[in-house]
C-alpha atoms as a PDB file:
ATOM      1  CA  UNK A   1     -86.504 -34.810   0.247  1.00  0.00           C
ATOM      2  CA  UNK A   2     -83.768 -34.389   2.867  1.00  0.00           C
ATOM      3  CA  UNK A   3     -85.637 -34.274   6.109  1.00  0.00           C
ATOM      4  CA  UNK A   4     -83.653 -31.914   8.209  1.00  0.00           C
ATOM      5  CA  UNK A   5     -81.906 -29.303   6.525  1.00  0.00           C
ATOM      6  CA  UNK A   6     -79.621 -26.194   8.005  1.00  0.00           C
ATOM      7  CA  UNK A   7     -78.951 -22.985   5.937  1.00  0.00           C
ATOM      8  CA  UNK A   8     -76.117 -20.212   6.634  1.00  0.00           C
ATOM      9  CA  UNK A   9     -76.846 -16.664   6.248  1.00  0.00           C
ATOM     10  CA  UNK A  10     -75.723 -16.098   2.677  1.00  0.00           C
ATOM     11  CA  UNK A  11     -77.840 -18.678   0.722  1.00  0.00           C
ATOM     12  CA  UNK A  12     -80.883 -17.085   2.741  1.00  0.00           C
ATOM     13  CA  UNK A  13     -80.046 -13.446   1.731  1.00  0.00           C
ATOM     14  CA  UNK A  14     -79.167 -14.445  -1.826  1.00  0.00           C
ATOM     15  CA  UNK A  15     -82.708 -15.876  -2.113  1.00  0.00           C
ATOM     16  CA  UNK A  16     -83.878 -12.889  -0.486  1.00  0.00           C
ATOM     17  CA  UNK A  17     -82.141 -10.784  -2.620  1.00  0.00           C
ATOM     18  CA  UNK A  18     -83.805 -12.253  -5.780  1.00  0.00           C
ATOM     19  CA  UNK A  19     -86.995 -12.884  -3.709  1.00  0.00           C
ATOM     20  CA  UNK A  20     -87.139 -16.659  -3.656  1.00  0.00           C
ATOM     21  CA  UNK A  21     -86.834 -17.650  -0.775  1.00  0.00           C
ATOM     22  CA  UNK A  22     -89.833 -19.496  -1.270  1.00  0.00           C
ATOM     23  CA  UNK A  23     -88.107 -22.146  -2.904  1.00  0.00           C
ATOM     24  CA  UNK A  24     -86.404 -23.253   0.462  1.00  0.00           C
ATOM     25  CA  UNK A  25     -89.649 -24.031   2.210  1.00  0.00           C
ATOM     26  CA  UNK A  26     -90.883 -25.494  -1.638  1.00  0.00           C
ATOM     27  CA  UNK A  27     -88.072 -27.399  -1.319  1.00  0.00           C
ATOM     28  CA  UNK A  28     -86.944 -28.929   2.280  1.00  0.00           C
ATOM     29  CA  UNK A  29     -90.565 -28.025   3.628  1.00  0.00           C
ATOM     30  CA  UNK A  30     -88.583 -26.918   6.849  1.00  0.00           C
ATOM     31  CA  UNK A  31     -85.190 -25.248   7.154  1.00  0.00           C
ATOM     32  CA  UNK A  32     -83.225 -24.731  10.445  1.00  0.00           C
ATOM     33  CA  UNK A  33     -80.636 -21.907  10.558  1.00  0.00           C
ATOM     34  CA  UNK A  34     -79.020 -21.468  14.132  1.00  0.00           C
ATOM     35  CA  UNK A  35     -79.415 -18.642  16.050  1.00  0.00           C
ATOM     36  CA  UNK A  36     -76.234 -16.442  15.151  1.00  0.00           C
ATOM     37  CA  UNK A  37     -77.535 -16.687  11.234  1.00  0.00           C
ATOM     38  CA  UNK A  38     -80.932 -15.127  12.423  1.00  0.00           C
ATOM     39  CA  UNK A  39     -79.043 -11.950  14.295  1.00  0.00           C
ATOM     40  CA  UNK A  40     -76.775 -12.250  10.787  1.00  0.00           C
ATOM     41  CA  UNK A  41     -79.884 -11.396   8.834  1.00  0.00           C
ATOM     42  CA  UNK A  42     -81.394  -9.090  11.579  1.00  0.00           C
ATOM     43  CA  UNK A  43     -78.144  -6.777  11.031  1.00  0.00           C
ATOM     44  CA  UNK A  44     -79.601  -5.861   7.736  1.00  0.00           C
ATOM     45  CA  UNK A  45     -82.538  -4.509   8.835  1.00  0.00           C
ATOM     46  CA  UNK A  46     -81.588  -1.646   6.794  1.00  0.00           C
ATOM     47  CA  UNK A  47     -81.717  -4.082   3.543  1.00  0.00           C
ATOM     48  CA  UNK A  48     -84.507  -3.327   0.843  1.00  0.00           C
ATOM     49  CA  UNK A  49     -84.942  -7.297   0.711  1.00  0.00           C
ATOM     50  CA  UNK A  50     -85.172  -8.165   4.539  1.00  0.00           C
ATOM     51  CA  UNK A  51     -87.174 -10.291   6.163  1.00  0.00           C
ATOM     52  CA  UNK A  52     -87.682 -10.810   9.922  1.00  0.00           C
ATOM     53  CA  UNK A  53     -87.137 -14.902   9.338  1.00  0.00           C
ATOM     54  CA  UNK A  54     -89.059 -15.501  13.188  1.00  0.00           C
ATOM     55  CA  UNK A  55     -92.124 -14.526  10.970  1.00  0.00           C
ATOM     56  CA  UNK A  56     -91.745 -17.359   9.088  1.00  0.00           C
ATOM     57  CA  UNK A  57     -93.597 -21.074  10.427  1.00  0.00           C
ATOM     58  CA  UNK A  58     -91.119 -22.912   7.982  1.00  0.00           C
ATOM     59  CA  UNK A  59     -88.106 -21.167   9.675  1.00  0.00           C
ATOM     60  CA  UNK A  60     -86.527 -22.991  12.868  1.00  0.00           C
ATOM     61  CA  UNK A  61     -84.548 -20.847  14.991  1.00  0.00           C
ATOM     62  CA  UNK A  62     -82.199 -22.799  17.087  1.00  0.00           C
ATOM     63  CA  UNK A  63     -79.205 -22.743  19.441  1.00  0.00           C
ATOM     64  CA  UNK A  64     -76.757 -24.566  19.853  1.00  0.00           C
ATOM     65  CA  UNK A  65     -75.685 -26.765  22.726  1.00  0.00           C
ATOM     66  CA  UNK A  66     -72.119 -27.006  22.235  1.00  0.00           C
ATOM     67  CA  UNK A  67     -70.470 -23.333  22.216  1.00  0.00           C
ATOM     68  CA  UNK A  68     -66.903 -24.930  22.931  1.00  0.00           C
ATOM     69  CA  UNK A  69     -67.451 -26.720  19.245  1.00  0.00           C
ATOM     70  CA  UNK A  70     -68.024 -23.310  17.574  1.00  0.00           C
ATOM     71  CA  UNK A  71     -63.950 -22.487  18.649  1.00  0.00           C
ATOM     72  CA  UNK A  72     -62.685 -25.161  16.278  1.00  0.00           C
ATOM     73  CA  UNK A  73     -64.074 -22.648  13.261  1.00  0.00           C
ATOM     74  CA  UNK A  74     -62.015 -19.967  14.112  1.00  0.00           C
ATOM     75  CA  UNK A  75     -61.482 -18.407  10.521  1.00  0.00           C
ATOM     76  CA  UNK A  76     -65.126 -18.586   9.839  1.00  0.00           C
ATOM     77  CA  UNK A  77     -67.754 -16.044  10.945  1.00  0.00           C
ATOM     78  CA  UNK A  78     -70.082 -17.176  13.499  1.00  0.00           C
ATOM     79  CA  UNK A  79     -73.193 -18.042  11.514  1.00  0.00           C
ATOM     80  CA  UNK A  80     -70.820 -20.290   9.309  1.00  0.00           C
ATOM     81  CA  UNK A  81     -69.146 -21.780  12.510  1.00  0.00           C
ATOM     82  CA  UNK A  82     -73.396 -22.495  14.230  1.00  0.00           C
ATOM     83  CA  UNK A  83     -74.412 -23.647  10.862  1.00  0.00           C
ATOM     84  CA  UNK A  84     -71.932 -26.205  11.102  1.00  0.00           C
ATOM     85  CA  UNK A  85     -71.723 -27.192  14.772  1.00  0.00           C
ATOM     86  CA  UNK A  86     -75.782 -27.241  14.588  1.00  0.00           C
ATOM     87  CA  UNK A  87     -76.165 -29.523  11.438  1.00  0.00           C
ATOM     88  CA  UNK A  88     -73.908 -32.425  13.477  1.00  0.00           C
ATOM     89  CA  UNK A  89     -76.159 -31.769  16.832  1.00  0.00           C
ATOM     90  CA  UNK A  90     -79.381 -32.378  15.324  1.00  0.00           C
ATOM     91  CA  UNK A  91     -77.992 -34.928  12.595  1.00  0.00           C
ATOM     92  CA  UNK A  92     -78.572 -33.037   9.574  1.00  0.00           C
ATOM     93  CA  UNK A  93     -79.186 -34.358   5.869  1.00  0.00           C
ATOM     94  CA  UNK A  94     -78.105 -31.176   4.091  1.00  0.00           C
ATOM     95  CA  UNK A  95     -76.554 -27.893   5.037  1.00  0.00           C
ATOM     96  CA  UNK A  96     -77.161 -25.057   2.991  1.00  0.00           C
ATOM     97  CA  UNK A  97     -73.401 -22.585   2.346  1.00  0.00           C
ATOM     98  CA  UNK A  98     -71.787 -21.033  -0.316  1.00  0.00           C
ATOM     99  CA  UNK A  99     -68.565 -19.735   1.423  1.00  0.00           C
ATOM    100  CA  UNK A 100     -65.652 -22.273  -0.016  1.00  0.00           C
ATOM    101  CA  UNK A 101     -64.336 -22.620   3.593  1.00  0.00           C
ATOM    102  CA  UNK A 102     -67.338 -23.005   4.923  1.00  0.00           C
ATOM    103  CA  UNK A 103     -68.033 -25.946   2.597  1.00  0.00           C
ATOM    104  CA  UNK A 104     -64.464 -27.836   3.527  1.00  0.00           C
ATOM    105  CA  UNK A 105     -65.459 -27.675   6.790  1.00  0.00           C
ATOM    106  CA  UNK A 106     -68.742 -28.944   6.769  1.00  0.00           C
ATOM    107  CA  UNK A 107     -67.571 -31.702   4.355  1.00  0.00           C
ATOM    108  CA  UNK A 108     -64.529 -32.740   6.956  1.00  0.00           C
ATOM    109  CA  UNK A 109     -67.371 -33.064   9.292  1.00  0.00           C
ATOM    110  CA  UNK A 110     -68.817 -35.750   6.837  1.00  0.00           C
ATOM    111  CA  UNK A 111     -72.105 -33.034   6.152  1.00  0.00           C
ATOM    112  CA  UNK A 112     -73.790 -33.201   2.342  1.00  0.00           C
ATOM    113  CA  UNK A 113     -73.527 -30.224   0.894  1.00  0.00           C
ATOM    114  CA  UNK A 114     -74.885 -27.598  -1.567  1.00  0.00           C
ATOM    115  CA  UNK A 115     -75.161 -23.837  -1.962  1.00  0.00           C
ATOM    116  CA  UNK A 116     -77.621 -21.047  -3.355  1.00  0.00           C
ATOM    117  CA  UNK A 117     -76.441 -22.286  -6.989  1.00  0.00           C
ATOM    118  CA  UNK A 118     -77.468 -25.679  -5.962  1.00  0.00           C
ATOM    119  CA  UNK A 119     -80.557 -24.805  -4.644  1.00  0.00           C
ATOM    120  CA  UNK A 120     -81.779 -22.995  -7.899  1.00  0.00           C
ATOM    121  CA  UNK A 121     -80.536 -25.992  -9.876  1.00  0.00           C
ATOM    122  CA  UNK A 122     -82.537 -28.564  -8.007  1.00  0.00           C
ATOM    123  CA  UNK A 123     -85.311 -25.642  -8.064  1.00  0.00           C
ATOM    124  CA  UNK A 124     -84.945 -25.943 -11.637  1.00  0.00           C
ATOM    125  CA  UNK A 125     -85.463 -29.801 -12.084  1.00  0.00           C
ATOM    126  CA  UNK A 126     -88.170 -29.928 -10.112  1.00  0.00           C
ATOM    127  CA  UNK A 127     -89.748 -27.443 -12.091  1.00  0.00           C
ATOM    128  CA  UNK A 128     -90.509 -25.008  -9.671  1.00  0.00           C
ATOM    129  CA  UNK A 129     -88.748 -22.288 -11.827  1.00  0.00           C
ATOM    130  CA  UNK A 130     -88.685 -22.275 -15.439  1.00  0.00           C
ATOM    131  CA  UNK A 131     -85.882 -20.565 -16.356  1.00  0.00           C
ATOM    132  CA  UNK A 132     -82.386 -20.526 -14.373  1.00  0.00           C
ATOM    133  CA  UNK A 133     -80.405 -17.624 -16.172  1.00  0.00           C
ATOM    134  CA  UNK A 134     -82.527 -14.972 -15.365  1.00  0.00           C
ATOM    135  CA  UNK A 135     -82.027 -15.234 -11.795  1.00  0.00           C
ATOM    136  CA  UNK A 136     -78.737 -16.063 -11.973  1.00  0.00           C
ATOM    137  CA  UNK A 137     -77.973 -12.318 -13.720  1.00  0.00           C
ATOM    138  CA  UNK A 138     -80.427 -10.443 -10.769  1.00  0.00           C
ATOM    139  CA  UNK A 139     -78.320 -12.382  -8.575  1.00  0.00           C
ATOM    140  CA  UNK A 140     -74.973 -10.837 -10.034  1.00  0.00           C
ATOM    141  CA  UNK A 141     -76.948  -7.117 -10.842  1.00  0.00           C
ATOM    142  CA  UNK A 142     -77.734  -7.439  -6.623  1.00  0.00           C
ATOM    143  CA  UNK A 143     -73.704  -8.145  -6.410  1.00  0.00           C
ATOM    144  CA  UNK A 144     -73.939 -11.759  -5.179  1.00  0.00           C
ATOM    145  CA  UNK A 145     -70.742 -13.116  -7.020  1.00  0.00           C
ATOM    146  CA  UNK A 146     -70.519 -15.793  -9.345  1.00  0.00           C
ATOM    147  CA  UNK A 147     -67.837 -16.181 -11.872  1.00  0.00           C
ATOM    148  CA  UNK A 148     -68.344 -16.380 -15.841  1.00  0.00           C
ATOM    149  CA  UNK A 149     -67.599 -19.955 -15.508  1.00  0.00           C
ATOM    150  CA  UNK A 150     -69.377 -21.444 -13.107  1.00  0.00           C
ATOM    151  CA  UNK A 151     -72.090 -19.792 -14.707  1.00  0.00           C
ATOM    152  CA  UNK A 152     -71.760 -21.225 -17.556  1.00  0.00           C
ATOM    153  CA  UNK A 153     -71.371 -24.621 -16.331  1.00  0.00           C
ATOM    154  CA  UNK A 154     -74.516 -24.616 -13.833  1.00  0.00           C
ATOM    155  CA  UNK A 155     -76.385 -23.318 -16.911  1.00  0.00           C
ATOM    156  CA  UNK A 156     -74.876 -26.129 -18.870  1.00  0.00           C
ATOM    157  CA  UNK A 157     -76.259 -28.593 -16.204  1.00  0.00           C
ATOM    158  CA  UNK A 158     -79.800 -27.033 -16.891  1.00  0.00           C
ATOM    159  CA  UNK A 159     -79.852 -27.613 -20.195  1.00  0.00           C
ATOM    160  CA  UNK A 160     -79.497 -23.695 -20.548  1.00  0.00           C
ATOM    161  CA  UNK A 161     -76.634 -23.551 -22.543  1.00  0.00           C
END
């Protein structure tokens, strides 16, 4: 189990969305999202599936110490750019994004990798959900988008085909 692991905004509200975010803390026991992903979330208050995420023990809320850092992401919104700079402060084992530039970015910076998708799949494995296409369609019904394909193939890699 990775021991320190950072998550940007959109994996959390996906999870939300479907209401699992239970599987994070199931998961990674602790998650740390940095602090421009918690007033991400917080701008949803409106949201039928928000959360106030300082409610949660499993939940670090951090800043970061170097805001100069957060510059170099220029074409990346701000909880990206955080999620990013905080996962090489505090020497992170997994960061938690979807967003495709998001994910070169954090991979230049020599970070592992995965995404909501990957999250359900390991989810999946482990056996903490029993079924993966199911929540992949309330995920697409709550307009989180994922194409036919890679669909397909993560339900392919579940043995869900």
């Amino acid at each position: 189990m990775p021991r320190t692991v950072v998550s940007n905004t959109t994996p959390i509200i996906s999870l939300l969305k479907i209401n699992r975010l239970d599987l994070l803390h199931k998961l990674y026991s602790q998650i740390h999202i940095p602090f421009a992903v918690y007033q991400e979330i917080e701008a949803g208050k409106a949201k039928p599936y928000y959360k106030d995420l300082s409610e949660f023990d499993w939940i670090e809320i951090l800043n970061i110490t170097d805001r100069q850092a957060v510059k170099y992401f220029l074409d990346l919104d701000a909880g990206e750019a955080e999620a990013i700079v905080l996962a090489t402060e505090i020497g992170s084992d997994l960061i938690i994004l979807d967003e495709k530039l998001g994910r070169y970015y954090a991979k230049h910076a020599e970070l592992k990798v995965t995404g909501t998708l990957g999250v359900l799949i390991k989810a999946k494995n482990k056996g903490l959900i029993q079924e993966l296409k199911p929540l992949l369609d309330e995920l697409t019904d709550k307009e989180v988008w994922i194409s036919e394909k890679l669909k397909r193939e993560v339900l392919k890699t579940v043995g869900e085909d």
